[in-house]
N, C-alpha and C. Protein backbone atom coordinates (compact mmCIF):
# COMPACT_ATOMS: atom_id res chain seq x y z
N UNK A 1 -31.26 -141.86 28.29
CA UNK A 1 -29.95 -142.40 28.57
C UNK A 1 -29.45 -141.82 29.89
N UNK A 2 -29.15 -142.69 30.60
CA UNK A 2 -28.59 -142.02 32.27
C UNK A 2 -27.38 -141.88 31.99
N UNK A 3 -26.84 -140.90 33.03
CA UNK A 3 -25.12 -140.53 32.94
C UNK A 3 -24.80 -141.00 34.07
N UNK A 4 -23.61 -141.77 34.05
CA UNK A 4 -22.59 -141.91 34.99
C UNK A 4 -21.97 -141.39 35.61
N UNK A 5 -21.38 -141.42 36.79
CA UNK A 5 -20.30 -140.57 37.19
C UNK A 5 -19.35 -141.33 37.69
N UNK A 6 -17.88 -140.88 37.69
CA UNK A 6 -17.02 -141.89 38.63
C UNK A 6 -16.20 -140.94 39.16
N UNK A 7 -15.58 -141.08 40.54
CA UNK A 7 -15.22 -140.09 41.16
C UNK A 7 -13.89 -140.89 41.25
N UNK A 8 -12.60 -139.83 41.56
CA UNK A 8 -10.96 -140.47 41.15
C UNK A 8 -10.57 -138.53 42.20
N UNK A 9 -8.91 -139.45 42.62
CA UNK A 9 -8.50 -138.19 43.32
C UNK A 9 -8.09 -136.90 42.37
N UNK A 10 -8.08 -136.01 42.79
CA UNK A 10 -7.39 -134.64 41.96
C UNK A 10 -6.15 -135.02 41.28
N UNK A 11 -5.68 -136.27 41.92
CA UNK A 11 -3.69 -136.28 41.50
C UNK A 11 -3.82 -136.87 40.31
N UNK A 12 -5.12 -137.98 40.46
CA UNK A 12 -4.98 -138.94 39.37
C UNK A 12 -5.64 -137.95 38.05
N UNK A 13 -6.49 -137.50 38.41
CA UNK A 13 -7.29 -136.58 37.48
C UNK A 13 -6.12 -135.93 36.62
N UNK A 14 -5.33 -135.08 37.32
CA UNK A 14 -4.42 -134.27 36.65
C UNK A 14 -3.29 -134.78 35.80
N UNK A 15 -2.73 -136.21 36.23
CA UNK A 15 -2.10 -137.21 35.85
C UNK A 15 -2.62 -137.66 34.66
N UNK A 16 -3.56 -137.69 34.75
CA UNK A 16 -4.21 -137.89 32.95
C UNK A 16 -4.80 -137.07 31.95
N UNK A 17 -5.05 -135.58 32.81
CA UNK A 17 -5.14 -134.62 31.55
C UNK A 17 -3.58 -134.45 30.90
N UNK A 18 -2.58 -134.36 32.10
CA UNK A 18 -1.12 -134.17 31.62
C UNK A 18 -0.75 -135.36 30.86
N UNK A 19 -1.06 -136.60 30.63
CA UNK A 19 -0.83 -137.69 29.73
C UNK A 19 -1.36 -137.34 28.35
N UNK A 20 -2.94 -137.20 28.76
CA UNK A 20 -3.98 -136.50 27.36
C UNK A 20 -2.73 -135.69 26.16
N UNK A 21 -2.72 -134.89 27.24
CA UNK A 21 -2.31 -133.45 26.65
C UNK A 21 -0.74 -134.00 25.56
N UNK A 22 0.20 -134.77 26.48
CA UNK A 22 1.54 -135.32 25.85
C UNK A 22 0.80 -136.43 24.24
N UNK A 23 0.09 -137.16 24.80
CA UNK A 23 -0.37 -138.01 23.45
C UNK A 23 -0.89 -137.28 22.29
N UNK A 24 -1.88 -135.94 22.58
CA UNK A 24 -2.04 -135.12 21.54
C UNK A 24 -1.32 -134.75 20.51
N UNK A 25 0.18 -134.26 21.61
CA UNK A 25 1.12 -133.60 21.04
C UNK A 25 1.60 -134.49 20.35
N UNK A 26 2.10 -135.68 20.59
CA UNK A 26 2.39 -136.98 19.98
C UNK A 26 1.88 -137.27 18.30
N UNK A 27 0.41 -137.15 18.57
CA UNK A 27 -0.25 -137.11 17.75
C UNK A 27 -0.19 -136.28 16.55
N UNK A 28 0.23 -134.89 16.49
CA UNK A 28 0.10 -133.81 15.87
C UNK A 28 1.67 -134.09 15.31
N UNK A 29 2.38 -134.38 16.20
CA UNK A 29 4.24 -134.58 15.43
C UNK A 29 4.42 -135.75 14.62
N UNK A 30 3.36 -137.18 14.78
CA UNK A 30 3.36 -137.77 14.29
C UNK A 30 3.08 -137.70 12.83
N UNK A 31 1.68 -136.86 12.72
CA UNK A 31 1.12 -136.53 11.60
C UNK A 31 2.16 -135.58 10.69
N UNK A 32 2.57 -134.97 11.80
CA UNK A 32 3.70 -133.75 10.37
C UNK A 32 4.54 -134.41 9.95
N UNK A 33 5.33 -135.43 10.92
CA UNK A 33 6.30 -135.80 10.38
C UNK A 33 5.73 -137.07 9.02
N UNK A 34 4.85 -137.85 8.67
CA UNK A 34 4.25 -138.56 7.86
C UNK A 34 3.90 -138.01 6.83
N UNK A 35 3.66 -136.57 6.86
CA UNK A 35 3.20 -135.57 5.73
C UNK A 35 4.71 -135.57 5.05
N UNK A 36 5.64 -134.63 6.26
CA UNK A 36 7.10 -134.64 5.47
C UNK A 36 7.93 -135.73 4.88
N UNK A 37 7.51 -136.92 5.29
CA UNK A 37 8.02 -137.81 4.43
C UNK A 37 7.69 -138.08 3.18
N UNK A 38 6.07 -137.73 3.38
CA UNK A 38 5.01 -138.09 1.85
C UNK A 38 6.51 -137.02 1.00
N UNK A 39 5.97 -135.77 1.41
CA UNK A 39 6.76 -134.87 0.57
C UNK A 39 8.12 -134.98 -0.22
N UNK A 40 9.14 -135.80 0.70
CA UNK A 40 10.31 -135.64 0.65
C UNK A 40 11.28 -135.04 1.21
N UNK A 41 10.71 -133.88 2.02
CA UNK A 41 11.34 -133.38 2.70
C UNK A 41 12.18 -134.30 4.24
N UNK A 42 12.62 -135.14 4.35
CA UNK A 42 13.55 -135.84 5.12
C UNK A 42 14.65 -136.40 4.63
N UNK A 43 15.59 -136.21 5.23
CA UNK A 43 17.27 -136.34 4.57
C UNK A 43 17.60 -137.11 6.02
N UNK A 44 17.95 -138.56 5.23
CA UNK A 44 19.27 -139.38 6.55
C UNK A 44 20.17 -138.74 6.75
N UNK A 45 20.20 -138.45 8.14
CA UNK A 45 21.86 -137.83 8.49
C UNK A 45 22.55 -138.85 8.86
């Protein structure tokens, strides 16, 4: 299997680990908060 490469500037590069990184987090608050609902633990204010 051959590997690819694609070459992109440093700005853009960093621009999308810093996106990566926000969707993760996204990801992880999403999940707790879906757990705490399973639970019950959420109250309408």
């Amino acid at each position: 299997m051959a590997t690819e490469c694609v070459r992109i500037p440093v700005e853009e590069y960093t621009q999308l680990k810093k996106k990566a990184a926000i969707a993760d987090d996204l990801l992880l608050q999403l999940d707790s908060s879906i757990k705490d609902l399973k639970a019950g633990r959420i109250k309408r204010v």
